[in-house]
N, C-alpha and C. Protein backbone atom coordinates (compact mmCIF):
# COMPACT_ATOMS: atom_id res chain seq x y z
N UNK A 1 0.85 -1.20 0.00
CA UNK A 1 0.00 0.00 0.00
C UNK A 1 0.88 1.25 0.00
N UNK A 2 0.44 2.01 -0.92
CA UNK A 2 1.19 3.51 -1.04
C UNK A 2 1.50 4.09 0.27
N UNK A 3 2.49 4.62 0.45
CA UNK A 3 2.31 6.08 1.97
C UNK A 3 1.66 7.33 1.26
N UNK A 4 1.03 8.12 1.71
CA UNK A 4 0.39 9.28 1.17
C UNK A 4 1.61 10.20 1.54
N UNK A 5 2.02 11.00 0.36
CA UNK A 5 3.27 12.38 0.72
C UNK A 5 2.57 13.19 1.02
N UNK A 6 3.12 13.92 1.70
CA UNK A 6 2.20 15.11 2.24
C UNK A 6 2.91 16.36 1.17
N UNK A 7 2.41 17.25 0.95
CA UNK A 7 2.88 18.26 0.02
C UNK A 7 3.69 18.84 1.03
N UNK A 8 4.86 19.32 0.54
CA UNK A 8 5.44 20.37 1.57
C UNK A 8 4.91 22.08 0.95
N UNK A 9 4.78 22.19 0.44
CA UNK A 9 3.94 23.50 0.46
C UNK A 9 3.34 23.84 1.32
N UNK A 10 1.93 22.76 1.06
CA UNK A 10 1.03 22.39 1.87
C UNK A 10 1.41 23.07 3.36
N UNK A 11 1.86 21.71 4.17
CA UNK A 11 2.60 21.51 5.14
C UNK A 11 3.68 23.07 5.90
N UNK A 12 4.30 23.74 5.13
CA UNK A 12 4.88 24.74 5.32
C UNK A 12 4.43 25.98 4.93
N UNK A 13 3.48 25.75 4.44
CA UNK A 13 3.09 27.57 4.33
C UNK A 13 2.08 27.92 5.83
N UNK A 14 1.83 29.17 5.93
CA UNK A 14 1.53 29.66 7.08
C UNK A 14 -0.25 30.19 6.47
N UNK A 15 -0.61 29.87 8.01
CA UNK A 15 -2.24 30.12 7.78
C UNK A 15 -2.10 31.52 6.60
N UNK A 16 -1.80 32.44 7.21
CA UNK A 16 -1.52 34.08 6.17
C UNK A 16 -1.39 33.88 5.02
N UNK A 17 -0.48 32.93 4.70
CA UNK A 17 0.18 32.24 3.42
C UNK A 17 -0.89 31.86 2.60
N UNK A 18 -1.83 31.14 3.24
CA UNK A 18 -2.64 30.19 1.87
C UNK A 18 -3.53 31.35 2.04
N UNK A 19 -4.33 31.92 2.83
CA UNK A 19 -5.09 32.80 2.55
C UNK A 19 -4.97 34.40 0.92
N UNK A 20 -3.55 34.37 1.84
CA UNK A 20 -3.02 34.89 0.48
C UNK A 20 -3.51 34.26 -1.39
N UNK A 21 -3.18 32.93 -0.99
CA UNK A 21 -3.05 32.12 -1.97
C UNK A 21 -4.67 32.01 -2.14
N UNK A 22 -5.45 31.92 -1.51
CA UNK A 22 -6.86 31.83 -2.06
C UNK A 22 -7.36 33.22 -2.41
N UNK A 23 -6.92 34.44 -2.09
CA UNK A 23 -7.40 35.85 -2.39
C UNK A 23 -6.82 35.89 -4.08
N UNK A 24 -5.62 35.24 -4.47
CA UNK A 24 -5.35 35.64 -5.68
C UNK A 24 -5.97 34.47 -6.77
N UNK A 25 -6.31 33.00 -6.03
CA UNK A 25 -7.48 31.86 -7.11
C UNK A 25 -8.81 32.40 -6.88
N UNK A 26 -8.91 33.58 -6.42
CA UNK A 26 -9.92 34.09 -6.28
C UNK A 26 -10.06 35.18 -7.35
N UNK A 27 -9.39 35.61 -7.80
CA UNK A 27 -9.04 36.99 -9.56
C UNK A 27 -8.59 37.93 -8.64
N UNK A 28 -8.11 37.86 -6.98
CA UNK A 28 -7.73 39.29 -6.29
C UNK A 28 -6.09 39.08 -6.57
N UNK A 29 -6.11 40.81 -6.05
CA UNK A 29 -4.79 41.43 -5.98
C UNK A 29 -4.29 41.51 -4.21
N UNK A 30 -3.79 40.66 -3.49
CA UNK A 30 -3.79 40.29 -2.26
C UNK A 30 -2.71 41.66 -1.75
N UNK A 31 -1.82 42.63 -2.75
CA UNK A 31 -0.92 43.65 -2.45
C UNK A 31 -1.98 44.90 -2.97
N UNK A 32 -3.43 45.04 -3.03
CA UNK A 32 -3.84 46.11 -2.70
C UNK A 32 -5.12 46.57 -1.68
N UNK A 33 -4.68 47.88 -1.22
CA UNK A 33 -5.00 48.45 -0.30
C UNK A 33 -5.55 48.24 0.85
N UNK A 34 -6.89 47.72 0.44
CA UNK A 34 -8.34 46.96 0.89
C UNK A 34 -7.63 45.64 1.56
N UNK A 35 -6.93 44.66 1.17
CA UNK A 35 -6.51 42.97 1.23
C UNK A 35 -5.43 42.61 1.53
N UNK A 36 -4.23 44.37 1.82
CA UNK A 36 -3.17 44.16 2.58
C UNK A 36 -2.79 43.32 3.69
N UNK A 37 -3.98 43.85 4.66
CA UNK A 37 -4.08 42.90 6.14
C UNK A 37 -5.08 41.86 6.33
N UNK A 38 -5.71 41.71 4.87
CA UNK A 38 -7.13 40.50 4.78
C UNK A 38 -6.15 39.00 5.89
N UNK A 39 -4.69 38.74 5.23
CA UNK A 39 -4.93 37.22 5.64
C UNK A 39 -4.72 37.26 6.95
N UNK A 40 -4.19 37.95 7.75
CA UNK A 40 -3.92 38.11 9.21
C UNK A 40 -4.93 38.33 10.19
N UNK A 41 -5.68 38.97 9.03
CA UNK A 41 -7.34 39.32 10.05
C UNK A 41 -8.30 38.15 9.70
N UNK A 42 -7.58 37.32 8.82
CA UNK A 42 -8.93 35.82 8.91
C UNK A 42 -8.46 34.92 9.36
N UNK A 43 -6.97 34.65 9.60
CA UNK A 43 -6.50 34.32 10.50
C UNK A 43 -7.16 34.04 11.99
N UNK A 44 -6.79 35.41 12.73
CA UNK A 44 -7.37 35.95 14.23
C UNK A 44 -8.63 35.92 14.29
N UNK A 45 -9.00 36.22 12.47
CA UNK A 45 -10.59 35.49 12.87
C UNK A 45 -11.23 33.97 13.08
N UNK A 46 -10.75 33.13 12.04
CA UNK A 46 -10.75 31.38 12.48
C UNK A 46 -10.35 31.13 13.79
N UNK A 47 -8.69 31.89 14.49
CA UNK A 47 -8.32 31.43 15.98
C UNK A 47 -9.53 31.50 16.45
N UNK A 48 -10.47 32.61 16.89
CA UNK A 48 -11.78 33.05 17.45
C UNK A 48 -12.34 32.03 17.20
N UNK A 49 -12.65 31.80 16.11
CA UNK A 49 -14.21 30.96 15.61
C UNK A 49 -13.77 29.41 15.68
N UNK A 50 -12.92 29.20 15.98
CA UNK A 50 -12.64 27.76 16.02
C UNK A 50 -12.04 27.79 17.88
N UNK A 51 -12.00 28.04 18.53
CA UNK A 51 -11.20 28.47 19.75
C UNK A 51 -11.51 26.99 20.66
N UNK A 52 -12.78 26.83 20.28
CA UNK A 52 -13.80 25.86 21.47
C UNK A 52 -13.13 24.33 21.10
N UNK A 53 -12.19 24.20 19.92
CA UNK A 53 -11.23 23.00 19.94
C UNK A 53 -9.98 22.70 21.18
N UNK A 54 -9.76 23.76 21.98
CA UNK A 54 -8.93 24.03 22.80
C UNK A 54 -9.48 24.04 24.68
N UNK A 55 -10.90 24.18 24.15
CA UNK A 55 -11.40 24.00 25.96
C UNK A 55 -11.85 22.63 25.71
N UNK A 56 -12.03 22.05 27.30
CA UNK A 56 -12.27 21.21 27.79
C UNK A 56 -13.80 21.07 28.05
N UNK A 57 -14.89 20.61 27.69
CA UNK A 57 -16.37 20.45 28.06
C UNK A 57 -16.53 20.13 29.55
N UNK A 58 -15.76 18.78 29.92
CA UNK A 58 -16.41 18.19 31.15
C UNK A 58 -15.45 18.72 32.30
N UNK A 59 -14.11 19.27 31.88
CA UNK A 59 -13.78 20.07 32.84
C UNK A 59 -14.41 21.28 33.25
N UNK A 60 -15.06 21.69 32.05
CA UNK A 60 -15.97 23.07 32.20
C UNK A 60 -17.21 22.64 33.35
N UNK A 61 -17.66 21.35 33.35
CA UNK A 61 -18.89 21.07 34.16
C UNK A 61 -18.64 20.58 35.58
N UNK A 62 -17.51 19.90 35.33
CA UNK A 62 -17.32 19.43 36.63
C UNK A 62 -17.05 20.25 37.59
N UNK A 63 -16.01 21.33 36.97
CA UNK A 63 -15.91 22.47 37.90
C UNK A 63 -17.25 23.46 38.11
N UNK A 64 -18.22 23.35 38.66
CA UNK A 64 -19.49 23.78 38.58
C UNK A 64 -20.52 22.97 39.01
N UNK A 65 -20.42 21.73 39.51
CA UNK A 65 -20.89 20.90 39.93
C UNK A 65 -21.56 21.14 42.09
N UNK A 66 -22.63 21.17 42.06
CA UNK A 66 -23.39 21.76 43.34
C UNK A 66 -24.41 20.68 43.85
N UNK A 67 -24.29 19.97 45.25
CA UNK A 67 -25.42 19.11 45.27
C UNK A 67 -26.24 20.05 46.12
N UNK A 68 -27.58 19.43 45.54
CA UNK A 68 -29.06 19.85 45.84
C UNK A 68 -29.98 18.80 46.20
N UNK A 69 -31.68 19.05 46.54
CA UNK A 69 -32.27 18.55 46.68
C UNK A 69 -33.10 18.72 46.01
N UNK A 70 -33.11 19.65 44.67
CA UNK A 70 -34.06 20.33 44.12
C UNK A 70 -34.13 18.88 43.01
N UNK A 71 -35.05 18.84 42.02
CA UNK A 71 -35.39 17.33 41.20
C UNK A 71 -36.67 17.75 39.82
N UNK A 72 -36.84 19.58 40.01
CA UNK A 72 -38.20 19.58 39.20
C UNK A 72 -36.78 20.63 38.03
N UNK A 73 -37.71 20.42 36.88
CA UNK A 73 -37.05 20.92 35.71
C UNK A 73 -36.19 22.38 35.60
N UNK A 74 -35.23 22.12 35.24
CA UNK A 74 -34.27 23.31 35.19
C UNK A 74 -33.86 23.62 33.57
N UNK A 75 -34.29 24.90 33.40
CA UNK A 75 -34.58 25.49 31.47
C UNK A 75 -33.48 26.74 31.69
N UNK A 76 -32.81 26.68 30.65
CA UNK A 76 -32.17 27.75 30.43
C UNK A 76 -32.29 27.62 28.24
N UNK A 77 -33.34 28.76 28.37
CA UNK A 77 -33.41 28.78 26.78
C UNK A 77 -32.81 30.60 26.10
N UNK A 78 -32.95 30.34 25.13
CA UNK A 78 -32.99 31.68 23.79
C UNK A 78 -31.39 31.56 24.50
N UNK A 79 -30.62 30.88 24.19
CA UNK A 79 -29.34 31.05 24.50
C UNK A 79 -28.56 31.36 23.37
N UNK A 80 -28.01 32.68 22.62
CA UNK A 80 -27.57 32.86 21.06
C UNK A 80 -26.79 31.89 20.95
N UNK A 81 -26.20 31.37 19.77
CA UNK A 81 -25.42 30.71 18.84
C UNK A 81 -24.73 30.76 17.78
N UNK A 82 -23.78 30.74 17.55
CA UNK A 82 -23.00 31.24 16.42
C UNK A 82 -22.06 30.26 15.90
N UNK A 83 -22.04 29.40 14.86
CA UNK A 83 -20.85 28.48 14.62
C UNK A 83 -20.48 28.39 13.42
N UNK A 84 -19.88 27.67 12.49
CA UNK A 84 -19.25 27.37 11.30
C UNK A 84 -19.72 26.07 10.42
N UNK A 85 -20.77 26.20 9.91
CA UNK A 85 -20.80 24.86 8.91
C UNK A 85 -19.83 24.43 8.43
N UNK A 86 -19.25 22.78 8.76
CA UNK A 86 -18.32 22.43 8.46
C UNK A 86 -18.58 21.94 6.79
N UNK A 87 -19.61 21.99 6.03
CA UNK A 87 -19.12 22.10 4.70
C UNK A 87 -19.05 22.73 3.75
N UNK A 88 -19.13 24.05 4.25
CA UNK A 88 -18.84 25.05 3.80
C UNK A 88 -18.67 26.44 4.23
N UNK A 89 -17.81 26.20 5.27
CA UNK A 89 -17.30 26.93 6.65
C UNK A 89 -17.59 28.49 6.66
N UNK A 90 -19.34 28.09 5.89
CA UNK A 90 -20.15 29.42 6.48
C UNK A 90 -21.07 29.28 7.66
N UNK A 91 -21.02 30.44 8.33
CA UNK A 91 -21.89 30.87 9.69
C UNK A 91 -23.35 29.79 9.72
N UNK A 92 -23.63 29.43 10.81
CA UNK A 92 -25.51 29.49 10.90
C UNK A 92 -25.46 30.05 12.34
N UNK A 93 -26.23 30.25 12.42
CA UNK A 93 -26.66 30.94 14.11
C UNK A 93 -28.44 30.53 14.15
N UNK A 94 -28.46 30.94 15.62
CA UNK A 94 -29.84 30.76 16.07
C UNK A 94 -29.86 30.46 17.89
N UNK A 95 -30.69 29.72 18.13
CA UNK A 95 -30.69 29.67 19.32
C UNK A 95 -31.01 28.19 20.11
N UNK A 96 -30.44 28.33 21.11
CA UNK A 96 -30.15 27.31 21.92
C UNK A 96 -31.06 27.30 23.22
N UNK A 97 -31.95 26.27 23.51
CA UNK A 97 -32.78 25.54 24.39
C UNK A 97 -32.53 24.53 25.03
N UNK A 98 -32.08 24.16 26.89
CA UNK A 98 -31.32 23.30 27.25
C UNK A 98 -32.26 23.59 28.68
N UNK A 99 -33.18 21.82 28.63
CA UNK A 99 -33.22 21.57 30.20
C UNK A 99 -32.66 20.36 30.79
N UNK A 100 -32.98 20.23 31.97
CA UNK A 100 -32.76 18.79 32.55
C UNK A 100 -33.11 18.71 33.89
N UNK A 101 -33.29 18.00 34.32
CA UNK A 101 -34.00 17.50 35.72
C UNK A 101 -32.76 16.49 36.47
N UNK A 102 -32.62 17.49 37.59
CA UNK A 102 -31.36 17.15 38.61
C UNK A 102 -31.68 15.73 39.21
N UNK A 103 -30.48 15.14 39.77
CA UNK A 103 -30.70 14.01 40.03
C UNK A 103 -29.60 14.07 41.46
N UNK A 104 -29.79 15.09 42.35
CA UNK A 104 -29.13 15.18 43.28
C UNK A 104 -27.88 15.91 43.30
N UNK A 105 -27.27 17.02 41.52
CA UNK A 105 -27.10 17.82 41.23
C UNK A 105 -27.31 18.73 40.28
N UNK A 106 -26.81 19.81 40.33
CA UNK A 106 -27.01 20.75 39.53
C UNK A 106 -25.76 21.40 38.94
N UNK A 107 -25.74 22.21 37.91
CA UNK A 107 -24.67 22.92 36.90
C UNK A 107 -24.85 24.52 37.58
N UNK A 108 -24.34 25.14 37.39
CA UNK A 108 -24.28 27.15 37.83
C UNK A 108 -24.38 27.11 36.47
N UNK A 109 -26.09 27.99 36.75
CA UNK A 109 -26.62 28.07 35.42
C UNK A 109 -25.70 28.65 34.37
N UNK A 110 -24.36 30.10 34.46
CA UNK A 110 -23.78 30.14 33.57
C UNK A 110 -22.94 29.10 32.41
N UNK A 111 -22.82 28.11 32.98
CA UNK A 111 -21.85 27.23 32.57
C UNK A 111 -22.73 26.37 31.06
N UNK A 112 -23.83 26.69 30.97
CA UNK A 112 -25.07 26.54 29.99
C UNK A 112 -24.40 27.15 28.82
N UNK A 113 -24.49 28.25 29.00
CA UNK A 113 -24.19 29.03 27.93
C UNK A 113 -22.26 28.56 27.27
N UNK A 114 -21.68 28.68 28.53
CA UNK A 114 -20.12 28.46 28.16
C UNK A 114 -19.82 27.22 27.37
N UNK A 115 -20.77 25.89 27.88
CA UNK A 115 -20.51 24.40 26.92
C UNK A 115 -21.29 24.73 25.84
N UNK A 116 -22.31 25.68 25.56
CA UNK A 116 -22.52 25.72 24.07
C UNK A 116 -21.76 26.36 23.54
N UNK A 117 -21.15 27.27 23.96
CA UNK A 117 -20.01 28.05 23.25
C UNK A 117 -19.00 27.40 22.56
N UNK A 118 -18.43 26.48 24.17
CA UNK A 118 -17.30 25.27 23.71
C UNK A 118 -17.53 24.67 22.42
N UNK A 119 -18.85 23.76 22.42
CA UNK A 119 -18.87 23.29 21.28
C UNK A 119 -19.09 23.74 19.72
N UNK A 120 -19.91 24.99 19.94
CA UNK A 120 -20.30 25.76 18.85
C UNK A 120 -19.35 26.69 18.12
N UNK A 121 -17.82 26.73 18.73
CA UNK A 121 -16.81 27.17 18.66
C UNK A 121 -15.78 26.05 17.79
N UNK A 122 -16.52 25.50 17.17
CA UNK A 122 -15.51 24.22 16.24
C UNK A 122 -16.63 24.21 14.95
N UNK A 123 -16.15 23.42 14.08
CA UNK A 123 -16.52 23.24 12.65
C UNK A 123 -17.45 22.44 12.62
N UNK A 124 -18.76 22.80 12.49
CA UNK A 124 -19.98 22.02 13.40
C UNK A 124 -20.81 21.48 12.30
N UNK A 125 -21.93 20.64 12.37
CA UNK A 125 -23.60 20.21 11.93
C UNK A 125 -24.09 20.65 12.87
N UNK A 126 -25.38 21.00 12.35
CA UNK A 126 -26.18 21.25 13.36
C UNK A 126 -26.84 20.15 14.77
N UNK A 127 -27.09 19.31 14.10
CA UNK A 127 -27.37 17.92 14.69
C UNK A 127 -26.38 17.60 15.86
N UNK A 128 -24.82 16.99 15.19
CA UNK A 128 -23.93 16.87 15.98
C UNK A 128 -24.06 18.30 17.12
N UNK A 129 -23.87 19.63 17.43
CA UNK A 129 -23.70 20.20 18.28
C UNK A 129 -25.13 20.11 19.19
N UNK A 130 -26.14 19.64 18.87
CA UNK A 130 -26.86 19.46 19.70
C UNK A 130 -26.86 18.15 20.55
N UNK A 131 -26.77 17.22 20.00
CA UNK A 131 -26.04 15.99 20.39
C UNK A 131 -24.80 15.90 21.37
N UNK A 132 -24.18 17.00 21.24
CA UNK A 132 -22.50 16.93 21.95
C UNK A 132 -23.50 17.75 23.28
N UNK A 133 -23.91 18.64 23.05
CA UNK A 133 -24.32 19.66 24.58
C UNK A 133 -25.15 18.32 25.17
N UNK A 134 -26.26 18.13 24.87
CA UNK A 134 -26.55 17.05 25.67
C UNK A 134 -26.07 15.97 26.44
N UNK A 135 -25.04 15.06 25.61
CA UNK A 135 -24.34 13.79 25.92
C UNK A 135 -23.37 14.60 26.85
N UNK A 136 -22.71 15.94 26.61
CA UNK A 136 -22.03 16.24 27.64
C UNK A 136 -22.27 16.28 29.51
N UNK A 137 -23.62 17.20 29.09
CA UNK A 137 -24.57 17.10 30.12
C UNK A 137 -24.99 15.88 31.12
N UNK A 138 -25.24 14.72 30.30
CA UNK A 138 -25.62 13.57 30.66
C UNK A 138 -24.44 12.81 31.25
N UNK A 139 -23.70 13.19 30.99
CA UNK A 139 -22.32 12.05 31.15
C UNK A 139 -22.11 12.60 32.61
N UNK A 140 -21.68 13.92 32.71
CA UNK A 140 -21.21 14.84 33.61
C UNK A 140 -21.80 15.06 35.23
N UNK A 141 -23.45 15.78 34.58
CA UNK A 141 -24.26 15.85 35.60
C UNK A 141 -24.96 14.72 36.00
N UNK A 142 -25.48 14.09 35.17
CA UNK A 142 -25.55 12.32 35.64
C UNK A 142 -27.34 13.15 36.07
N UNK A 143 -28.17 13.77 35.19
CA UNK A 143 -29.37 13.94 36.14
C UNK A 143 -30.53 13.18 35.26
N UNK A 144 -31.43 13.30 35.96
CA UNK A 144 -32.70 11.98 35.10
C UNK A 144 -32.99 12.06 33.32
N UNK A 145 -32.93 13.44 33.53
CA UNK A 145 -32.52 12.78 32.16
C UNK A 145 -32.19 14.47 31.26
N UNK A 146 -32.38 14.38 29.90
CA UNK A 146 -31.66 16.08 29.33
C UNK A 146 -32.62 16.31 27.85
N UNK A 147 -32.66 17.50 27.77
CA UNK A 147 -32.92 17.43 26.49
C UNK A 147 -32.83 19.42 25.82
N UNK A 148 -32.43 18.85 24.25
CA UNK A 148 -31.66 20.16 24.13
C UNK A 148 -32.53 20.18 22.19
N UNK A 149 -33.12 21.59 22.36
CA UNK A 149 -33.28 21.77 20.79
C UNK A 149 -32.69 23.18 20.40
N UNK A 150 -31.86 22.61 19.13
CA UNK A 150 -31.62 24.26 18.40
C UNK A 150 -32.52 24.72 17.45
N UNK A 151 -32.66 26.21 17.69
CA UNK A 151 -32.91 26.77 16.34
C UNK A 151 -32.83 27.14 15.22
N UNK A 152 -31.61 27.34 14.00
CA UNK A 152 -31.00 28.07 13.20
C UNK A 152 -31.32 28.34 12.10
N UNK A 153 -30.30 29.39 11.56
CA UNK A 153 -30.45 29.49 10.16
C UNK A 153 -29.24 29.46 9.89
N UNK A 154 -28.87 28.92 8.42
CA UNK A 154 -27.92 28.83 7.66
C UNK A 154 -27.20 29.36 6.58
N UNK A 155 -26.20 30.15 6.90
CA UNK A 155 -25.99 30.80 5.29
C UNK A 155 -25.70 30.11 4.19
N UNK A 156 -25.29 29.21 4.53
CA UNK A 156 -24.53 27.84 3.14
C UNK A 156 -26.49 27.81 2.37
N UNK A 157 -27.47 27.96 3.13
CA UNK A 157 -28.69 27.80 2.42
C UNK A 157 -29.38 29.39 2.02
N UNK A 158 -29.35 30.22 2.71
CA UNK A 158 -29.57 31.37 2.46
C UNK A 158 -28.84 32.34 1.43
N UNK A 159 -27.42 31.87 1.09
CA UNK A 159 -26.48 32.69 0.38
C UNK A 159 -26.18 32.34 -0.47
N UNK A 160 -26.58 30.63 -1.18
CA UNK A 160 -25.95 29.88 -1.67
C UNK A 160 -26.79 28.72 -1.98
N UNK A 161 -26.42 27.76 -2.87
CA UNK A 161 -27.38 26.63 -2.82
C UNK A 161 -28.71 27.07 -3.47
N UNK A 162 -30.21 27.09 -2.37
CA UNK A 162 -31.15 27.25 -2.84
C UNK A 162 -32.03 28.42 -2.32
N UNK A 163 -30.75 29.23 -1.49
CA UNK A 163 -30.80 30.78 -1.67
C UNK A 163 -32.15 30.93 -0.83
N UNK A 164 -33.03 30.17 0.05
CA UNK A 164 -33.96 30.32 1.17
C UNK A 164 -33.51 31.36 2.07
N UNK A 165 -34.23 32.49 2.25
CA UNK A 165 -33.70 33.38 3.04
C UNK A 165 -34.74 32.88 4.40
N UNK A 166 -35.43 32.65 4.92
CA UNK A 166 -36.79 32.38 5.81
C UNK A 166 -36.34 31.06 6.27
N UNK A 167 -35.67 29.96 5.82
CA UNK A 167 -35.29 28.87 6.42
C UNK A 167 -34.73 29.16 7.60
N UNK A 168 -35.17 27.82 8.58
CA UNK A 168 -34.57 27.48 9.41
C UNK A 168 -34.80 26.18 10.38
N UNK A 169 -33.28 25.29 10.59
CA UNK A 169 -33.43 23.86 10.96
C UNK A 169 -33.50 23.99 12.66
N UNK A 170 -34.39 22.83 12.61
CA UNK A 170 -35.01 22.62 14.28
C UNK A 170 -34.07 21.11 14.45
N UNK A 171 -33.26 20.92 15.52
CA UNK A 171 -33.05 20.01 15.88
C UNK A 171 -32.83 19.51 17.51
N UNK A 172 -33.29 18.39 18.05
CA UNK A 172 -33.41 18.40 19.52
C UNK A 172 -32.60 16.45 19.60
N UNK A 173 -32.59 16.99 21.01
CA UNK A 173 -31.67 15.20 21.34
C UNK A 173 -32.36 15.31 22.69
N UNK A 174 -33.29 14.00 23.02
CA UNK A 174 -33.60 13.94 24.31
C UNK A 174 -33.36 12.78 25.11
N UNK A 175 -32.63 12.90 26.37
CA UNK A 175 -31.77 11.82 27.08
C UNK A 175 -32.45 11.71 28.23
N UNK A 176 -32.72 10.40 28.47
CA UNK A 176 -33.00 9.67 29.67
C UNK A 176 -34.65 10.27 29.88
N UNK A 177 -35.06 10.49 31.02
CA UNK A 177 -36.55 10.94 31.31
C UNK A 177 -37.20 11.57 30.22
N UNK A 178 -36.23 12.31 29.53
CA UNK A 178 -37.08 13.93 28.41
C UNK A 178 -37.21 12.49 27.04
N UNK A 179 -36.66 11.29 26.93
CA UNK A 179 -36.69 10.40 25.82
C UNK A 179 -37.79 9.38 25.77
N UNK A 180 -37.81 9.26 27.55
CA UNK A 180 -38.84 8.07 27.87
C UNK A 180 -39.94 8.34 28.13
N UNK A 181 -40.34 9.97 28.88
CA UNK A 181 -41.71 9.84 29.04
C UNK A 181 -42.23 11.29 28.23
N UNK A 182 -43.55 11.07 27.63
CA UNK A 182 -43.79 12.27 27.26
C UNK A 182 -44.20 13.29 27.83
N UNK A 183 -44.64 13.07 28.60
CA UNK A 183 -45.06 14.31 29.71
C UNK A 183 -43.74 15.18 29.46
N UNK A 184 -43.06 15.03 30.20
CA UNK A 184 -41.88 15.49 30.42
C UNK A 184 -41.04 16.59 29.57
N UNK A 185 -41.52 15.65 28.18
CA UNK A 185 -41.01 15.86 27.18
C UNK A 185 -41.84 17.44 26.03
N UNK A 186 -42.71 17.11 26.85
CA UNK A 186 -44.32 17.86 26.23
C UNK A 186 -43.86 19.62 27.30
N UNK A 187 -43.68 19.01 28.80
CA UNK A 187 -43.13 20.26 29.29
C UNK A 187 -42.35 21.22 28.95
N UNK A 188 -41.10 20.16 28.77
CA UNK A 188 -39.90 21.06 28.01
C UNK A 188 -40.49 22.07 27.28
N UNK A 189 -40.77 21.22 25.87
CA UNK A 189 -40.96 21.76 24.54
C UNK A 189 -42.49 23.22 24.76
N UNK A 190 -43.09 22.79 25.06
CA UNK A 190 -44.32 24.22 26.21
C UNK A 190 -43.48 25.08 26.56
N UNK A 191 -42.43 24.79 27.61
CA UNK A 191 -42.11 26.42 27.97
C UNK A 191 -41.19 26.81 27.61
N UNK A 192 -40.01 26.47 26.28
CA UNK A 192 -39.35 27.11 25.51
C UNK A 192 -40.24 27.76 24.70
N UNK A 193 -41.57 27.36 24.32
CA UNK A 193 -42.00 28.22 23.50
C UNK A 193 -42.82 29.44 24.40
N UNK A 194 -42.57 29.64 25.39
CA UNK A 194 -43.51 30.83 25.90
C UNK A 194 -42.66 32.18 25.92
N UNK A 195 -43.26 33.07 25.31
CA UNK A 195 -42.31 34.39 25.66
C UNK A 195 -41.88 34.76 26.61
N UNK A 196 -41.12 35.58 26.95
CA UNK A 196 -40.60 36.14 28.26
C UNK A 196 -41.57 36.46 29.45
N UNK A 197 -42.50 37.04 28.55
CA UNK A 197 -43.24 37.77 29.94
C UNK A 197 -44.94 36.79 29.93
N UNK A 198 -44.49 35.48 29.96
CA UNK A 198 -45.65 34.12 29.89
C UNK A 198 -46.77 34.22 28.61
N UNK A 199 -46.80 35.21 27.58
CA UNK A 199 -47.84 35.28 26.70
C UNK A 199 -47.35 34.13 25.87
């Protein structure tokens, strides 16, 4: 069986470098005015937008970990979102809906927002990042059970493709109690949809 060579180009040019190199297979002039500092600033921009490859999820939870006696449903929704379609490493955003029912602990509600970040901070599906916040949840907090739906929209479909500006994908993962019983499940999904002020 062959070894695969790796290009040294490839391999040795610098993030700045290929960016360069795609501004000019692009018909640009990467030495004027406007595109001087383009590859350095998409650079610092990917570090940003990809960052959440570098934190830790369950260290994020564990450290945050509180026992209680409390056992009735805990919602933290309209949580923003911002990530990178990994096939075509344009934006979708929307929003994030996350309960679960303690099982003798609980999370500090900020830490909600920070593991969606974590994960939504890498080269995502929509599906998979809803899937990862949950299973994280579940593994971690160990409570009866979890369940998590996103909202979004997509530019790879809005900008591109079939150019839907009004689209947007619903996806949910429900673990343990929020999977098995519907009640439960019927709750959740009820009071993410209620506005702020109960209308």
């Amino acid at each position: 069986m062959k070894q695969a060579v790796e290009n040294p180009t490839l391999t040795s040019a610098s993030f700045e470098e290929l960016v360069r190199e795609m501004l000019v297979r692009l018909g640009e002039d990467p030495e004027r005015e406007g595109l001087l500092r383009t590859p350095e600033r998409v650079q610092k921009a990917f570090q940003f937008l990809t960052r959440g490859y570098n934190e830790d999820p369950e260290a994020l939870l564990k450290n945050a970990l509180f026992t209680v006696t409390y056992d009735e449903m805990v919602i933290v929704k309209d949580v923003e979102v911002f990530s990178l379609c990994e096939h075509h490493m344009l934006p979708f955003f929307g929003k994030v809906h996350v309960a679960y029912i303690p099982n003798g602990k609980v999370i500090g509600l900020s830490k909600i927002p920070r593991l969606i970040e974590i994960f939504s901070r890498r080269l995502q599906i929509q599906e998979r990042l809803t899937t990862q916040i949950a299973e994280a949840i579940q593994k971690v907090v160990q409570p009866q059970g979890v369940g998590v739906v996103i909202e979004a929209r997509h530019l790879c479909m809005m900008m591109r493709g079939v150019e839907k500006q009004h689209s947007a994908a619903v996806t949910s993962s429900m673990l343990g109690c929020f999977r098995e019983e519907q009640e439960t499940r019927t709750e959740f999904l009820s009071l993410i949809r209620q506005r702020p002020n109960g209308l």
